[in-house]
PDB file of N, CA and C in Angstrom:
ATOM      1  N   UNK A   1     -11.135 -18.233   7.606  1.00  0.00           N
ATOM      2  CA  UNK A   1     -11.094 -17.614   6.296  1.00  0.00           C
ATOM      3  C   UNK A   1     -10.031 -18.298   5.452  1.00  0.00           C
ATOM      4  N   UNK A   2     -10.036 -18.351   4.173  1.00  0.00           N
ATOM      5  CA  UNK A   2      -9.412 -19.153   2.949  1.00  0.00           C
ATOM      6  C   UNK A   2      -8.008 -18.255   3.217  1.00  0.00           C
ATOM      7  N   UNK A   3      -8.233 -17.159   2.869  1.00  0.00           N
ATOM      8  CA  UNK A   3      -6.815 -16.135   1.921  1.00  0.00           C
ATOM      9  C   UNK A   3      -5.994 -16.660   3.425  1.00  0.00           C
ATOM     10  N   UNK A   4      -5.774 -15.803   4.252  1.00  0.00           N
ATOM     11  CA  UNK A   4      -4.428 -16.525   5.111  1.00  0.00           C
ATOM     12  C   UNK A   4      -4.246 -18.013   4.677  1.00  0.00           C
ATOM     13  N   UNK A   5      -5.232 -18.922   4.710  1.00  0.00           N
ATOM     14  CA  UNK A   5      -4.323 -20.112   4.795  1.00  0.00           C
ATOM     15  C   UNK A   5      -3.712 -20.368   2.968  1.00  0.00           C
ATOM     16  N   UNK A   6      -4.216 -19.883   2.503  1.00  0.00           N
ATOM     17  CA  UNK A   6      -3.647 -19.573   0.817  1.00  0.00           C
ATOM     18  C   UNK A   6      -2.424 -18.866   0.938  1.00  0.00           C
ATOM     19  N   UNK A   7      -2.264 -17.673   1.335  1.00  0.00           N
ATOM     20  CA  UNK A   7      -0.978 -17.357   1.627  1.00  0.00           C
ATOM     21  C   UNK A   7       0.392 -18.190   2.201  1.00  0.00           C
ATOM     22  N   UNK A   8      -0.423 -18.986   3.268  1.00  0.00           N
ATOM     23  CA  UNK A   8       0.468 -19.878   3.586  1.00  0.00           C
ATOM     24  C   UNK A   8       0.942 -21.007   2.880  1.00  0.00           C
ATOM     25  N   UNK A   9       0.623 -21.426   2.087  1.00  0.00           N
ATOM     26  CA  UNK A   9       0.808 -22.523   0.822  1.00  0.00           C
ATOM     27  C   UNK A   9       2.385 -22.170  -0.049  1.00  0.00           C
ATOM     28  N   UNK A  10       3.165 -23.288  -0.477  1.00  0.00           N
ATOM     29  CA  UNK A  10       3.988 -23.102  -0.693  1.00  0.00           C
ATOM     30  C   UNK A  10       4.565 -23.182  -2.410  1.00  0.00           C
ATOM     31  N   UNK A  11       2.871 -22.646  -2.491  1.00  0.00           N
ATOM     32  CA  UNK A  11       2.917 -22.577  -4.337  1.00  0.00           C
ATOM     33  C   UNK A  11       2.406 -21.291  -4.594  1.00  0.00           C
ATOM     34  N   UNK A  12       2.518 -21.110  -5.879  1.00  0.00           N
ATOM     35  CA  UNK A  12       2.335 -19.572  -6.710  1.00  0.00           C
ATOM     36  C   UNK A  12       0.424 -19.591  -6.585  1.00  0.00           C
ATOM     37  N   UNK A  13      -0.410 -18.513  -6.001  1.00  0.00           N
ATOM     38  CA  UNK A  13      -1.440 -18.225  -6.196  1.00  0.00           C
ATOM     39  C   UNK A  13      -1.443 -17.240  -7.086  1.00  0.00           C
ATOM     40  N   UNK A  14      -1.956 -17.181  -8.262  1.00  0.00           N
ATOM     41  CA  UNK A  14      -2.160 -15.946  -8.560  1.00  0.00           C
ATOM     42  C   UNK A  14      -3.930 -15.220  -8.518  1.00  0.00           C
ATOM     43  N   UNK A  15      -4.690 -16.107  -8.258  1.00  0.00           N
ATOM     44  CA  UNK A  15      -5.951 -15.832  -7.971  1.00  0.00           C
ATOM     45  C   UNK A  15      -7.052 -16.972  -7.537  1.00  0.00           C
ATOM     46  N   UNK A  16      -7.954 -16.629  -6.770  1.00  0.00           N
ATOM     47  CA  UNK A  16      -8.791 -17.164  -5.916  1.00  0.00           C
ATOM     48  C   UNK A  16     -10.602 -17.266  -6.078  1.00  0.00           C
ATOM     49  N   UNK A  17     -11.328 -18.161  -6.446  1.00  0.00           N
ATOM     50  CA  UNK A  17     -12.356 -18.054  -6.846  1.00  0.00           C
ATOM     51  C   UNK A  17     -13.430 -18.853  -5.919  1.00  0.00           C
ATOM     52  N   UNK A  18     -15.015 -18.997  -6.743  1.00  0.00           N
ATOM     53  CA  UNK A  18     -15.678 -19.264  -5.996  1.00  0.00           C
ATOM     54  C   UNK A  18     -15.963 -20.519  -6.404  1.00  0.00           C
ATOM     55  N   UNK A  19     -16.335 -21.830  -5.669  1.00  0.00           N
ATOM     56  CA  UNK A  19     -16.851 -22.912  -6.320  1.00  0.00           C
ATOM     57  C   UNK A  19     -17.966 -23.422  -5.095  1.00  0.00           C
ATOM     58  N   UNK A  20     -18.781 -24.413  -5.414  1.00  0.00           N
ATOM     59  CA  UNK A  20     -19.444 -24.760  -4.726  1.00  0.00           C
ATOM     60  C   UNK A  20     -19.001 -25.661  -3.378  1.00  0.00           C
ATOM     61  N   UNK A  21     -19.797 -25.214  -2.442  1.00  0.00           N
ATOM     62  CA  UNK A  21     -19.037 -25.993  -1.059  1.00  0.00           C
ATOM     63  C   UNK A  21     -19.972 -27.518  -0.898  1.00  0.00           C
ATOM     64  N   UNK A  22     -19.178 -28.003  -0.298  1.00  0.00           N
ATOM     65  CA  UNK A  22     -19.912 -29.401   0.443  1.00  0.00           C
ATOM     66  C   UNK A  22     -18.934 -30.244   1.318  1.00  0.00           C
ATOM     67  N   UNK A  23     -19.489 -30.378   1.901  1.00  0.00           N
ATOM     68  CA  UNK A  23     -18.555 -31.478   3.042  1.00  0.00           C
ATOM     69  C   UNK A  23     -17.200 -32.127   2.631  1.00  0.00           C
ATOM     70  N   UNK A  24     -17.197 -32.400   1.195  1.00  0.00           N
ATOM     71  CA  UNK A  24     -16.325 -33.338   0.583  1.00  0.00           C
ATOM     72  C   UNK A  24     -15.187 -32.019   0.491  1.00  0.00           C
ATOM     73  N   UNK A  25     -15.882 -30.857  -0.483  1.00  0.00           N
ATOM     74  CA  UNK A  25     -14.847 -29.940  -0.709  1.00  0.00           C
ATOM     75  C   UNK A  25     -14.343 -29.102  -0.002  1.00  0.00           C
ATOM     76  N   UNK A  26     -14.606 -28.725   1.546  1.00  0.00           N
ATOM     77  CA  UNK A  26     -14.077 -28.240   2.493  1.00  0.00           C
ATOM     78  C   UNK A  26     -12.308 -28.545   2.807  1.00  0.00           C
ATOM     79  N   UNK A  27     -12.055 -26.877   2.750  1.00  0.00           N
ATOM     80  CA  UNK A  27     -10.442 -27.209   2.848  1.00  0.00           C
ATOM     81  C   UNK A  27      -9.646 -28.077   1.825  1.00  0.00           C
ATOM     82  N   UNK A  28     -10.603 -28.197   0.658  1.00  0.00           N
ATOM     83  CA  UNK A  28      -9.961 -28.844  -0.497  1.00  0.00           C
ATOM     84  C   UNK A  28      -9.031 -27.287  -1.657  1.00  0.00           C
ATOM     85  N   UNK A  29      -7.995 -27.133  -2.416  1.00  0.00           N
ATOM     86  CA  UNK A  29      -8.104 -26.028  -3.030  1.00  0.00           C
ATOM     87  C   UNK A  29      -7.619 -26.899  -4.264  1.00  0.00           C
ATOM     88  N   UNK A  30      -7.872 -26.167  -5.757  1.00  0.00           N
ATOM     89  CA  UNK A  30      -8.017 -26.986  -6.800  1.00  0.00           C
ATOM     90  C   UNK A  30      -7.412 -26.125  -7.786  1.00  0.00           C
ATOM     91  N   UNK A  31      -6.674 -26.731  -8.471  1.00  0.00           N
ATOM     92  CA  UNK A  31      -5.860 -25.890  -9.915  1.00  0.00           C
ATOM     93  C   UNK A  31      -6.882 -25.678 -10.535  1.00  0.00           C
ATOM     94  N   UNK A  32      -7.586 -24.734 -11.166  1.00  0.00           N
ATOM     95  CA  UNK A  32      -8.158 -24.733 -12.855  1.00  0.00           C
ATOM     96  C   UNK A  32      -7.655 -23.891 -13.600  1.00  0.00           C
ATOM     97  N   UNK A  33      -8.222 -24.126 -14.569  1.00  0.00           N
ATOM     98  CA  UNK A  33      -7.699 -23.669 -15.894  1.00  0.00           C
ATOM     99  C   UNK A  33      -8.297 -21.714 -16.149  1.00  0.00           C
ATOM    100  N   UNK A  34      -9.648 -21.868 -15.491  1.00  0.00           N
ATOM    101  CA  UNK A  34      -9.917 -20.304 -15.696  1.00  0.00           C
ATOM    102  C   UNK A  34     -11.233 -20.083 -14.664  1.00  0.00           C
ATOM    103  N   UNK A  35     -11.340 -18.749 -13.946  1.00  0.00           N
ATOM    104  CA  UNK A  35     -12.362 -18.365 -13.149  1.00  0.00           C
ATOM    105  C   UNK A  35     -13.299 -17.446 -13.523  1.00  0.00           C
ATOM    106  N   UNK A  36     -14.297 -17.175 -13.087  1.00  0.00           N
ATOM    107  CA  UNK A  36     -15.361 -16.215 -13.620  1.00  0.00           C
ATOM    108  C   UNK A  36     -14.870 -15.173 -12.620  1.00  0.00           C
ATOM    109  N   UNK A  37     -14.986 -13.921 -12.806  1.00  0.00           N
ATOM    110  CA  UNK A  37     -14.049 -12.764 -11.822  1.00  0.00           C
ATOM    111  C   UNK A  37     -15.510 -12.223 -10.948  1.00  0.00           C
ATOM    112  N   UNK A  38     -16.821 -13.146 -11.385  1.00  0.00           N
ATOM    113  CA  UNK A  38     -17.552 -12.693  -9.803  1.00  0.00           C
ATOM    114  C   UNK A  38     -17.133 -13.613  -8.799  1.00  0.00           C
ATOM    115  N   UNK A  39     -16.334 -12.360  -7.854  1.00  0.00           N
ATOM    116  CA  UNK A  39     -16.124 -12.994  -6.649  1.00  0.00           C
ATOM    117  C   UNK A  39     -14.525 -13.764  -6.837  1.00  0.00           C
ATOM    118  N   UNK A  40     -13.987 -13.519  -7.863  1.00  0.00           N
ATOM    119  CA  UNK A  40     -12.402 -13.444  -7.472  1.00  0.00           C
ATOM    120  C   UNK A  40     -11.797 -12.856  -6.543  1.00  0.00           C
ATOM    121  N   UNK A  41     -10.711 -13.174  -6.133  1.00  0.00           N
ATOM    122  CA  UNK A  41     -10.068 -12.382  -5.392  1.00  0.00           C
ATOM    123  C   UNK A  41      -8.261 -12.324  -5.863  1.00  0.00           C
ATOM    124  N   UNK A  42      -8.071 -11.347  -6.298  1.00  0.00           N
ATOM    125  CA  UNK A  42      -6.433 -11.493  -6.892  1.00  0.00           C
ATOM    126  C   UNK A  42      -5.737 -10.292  -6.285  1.00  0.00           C
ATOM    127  N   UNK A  43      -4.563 -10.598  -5.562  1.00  0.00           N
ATOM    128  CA  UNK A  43      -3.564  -9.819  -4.952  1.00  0.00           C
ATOM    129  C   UNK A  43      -3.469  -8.404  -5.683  1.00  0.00           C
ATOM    130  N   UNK A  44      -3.492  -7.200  -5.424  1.00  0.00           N
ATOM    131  CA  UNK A  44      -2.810  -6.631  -6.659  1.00  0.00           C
ATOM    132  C   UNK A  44      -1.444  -6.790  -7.086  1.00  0.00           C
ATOM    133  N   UNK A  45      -0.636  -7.343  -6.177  1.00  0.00           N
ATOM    134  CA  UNK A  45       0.792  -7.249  -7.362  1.00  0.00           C
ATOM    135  C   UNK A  45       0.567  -8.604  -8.065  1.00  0.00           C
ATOM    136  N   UNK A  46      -0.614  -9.570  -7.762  1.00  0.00           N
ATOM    137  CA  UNK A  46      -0.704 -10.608  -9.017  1.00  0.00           C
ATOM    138  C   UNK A  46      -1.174  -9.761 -10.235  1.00  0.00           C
ATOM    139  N   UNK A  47      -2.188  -8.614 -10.098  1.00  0.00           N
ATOM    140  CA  UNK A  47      -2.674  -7.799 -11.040  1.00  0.00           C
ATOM    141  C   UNK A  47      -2.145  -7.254 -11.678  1.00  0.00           C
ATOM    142  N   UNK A  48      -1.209  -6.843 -11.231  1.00  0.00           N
ATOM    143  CA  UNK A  48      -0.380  -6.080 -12.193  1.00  0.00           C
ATOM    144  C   UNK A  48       0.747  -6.490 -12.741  1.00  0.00           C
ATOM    145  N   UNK A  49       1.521  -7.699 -12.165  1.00  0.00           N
ATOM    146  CA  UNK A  49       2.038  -8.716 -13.139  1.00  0.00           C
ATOM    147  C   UNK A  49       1.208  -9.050 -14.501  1.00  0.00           C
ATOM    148  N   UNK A  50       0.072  -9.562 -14.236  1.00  0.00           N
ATOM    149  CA  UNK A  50      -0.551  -9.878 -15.331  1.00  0.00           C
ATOM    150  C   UNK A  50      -1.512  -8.970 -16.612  1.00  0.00           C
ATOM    151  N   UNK A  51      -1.582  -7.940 -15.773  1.00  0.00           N
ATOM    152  CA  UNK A  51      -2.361  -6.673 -16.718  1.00  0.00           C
ATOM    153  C   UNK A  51      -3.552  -6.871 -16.556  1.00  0.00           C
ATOM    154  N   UNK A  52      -4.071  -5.630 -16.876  1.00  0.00           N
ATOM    155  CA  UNK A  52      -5.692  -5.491 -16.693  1.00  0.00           C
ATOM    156  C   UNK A  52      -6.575  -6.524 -17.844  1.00  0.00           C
ATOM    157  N   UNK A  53      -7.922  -6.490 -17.641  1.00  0.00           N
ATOM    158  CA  UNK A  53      -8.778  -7.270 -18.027  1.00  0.00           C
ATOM    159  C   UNK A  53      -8.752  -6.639 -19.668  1.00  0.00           C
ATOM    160  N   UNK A  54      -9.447  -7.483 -20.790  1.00  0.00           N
ATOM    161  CA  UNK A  54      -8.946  -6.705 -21.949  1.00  0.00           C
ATOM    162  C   UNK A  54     -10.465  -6.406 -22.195  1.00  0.00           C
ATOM    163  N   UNK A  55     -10.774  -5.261 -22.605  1.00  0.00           N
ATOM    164  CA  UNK A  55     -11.865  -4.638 -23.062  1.00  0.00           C
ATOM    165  C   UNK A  55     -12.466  -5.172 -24.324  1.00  0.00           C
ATOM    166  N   UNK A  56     -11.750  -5.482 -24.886  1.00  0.00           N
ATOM    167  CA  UNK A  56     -12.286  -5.962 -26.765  1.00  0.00           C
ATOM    168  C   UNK A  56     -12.949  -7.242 -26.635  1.00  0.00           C
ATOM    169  N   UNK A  57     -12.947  -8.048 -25.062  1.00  0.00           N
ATOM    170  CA  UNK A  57     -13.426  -9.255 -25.339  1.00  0.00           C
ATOM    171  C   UNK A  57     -15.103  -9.340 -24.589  1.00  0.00           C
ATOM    172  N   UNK A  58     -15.837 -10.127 -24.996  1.00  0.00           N
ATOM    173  CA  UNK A  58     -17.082 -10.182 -24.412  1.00  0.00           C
ATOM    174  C   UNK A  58     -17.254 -10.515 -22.800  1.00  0.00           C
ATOM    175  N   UNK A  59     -18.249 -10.379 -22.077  1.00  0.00           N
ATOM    176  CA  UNK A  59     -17.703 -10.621 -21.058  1.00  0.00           C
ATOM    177  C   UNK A  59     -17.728 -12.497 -20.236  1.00  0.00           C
ATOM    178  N   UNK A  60     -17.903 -12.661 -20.451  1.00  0.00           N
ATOM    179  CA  UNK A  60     -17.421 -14.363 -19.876  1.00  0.00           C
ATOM    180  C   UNK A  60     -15.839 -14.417 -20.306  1.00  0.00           C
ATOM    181  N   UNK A  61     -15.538 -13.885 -21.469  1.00  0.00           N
ATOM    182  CA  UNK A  61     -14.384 -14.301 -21.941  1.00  0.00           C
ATOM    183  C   UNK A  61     -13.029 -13.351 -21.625  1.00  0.00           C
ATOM    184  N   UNK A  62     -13.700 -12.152 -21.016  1.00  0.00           N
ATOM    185  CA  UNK A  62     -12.567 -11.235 -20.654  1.00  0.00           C
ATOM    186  C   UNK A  62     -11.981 -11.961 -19.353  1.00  0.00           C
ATOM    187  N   UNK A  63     -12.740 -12.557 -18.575  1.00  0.00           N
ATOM    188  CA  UNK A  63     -11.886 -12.794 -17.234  1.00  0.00           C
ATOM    189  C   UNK A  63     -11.386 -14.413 -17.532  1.00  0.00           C
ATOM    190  N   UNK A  64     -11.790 -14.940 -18.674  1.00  0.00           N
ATOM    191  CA  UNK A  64     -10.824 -16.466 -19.007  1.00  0.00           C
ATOM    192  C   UNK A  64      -9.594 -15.959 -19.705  1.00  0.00           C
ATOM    193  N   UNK A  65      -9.787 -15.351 -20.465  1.00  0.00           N
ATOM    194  CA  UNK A  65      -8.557 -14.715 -21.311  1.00  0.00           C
ATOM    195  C   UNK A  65      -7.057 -14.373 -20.045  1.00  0.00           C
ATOM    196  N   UNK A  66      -8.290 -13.209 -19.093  1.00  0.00           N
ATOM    197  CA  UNK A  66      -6.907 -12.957 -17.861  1.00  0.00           C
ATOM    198  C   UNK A  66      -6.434 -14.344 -17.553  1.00  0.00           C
ATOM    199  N   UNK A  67      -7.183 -15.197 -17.158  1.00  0.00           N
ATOM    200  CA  UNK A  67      -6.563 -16.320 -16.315  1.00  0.00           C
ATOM    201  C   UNK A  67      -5.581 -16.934 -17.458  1.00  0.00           C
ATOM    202  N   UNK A  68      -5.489 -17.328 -18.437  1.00  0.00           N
ATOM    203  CA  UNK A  68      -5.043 -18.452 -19.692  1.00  0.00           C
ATOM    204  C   UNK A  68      -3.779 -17.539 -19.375  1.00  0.00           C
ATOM    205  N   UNK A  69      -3.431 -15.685 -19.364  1.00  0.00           N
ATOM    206  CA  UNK A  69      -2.267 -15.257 -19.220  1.00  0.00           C
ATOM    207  C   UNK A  69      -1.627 -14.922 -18.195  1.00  0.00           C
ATOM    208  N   UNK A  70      -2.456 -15.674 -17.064  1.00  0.00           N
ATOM    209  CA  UNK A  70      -1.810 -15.482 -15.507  1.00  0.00           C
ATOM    210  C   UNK A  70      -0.898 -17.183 -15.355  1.00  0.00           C
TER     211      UNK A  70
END
């Protein structure tokens, strides 16, 4: 499983997403800029550092918005 060995990493996670697998990307993990929240996975005390999702925005853009302020 990913999350233990994510935990073990010696940088700031604040959340965890899904991307496509293949041989190449196995055990690869990758900075981006923003995730789609099907199938995130974020700590809650990353959650609540960063605040809840904002309601006023459409939805593709509510869970980029979280990430741009995580």
């Amino acid at each position: 499983m990913y999350v233990p060995k994510i935990r073990n990493q010696d940088r700031k996670v604040i959340a965890v997403g899904p991307r496509q697998n293949s041989e190449r990307l196995l055990g690869d993990f990758k900075r981006v800029p923003k995730l789609i929240s099907s199938g995130m996975l974020i700590p809650r005390n990353s959650f609540l550092k960063v605040g809840y999702f904002k309601d006023e925005f459409f939805i593709d853009f509510i869970d980029y918005e979280w990430c741009w302020r995580a």
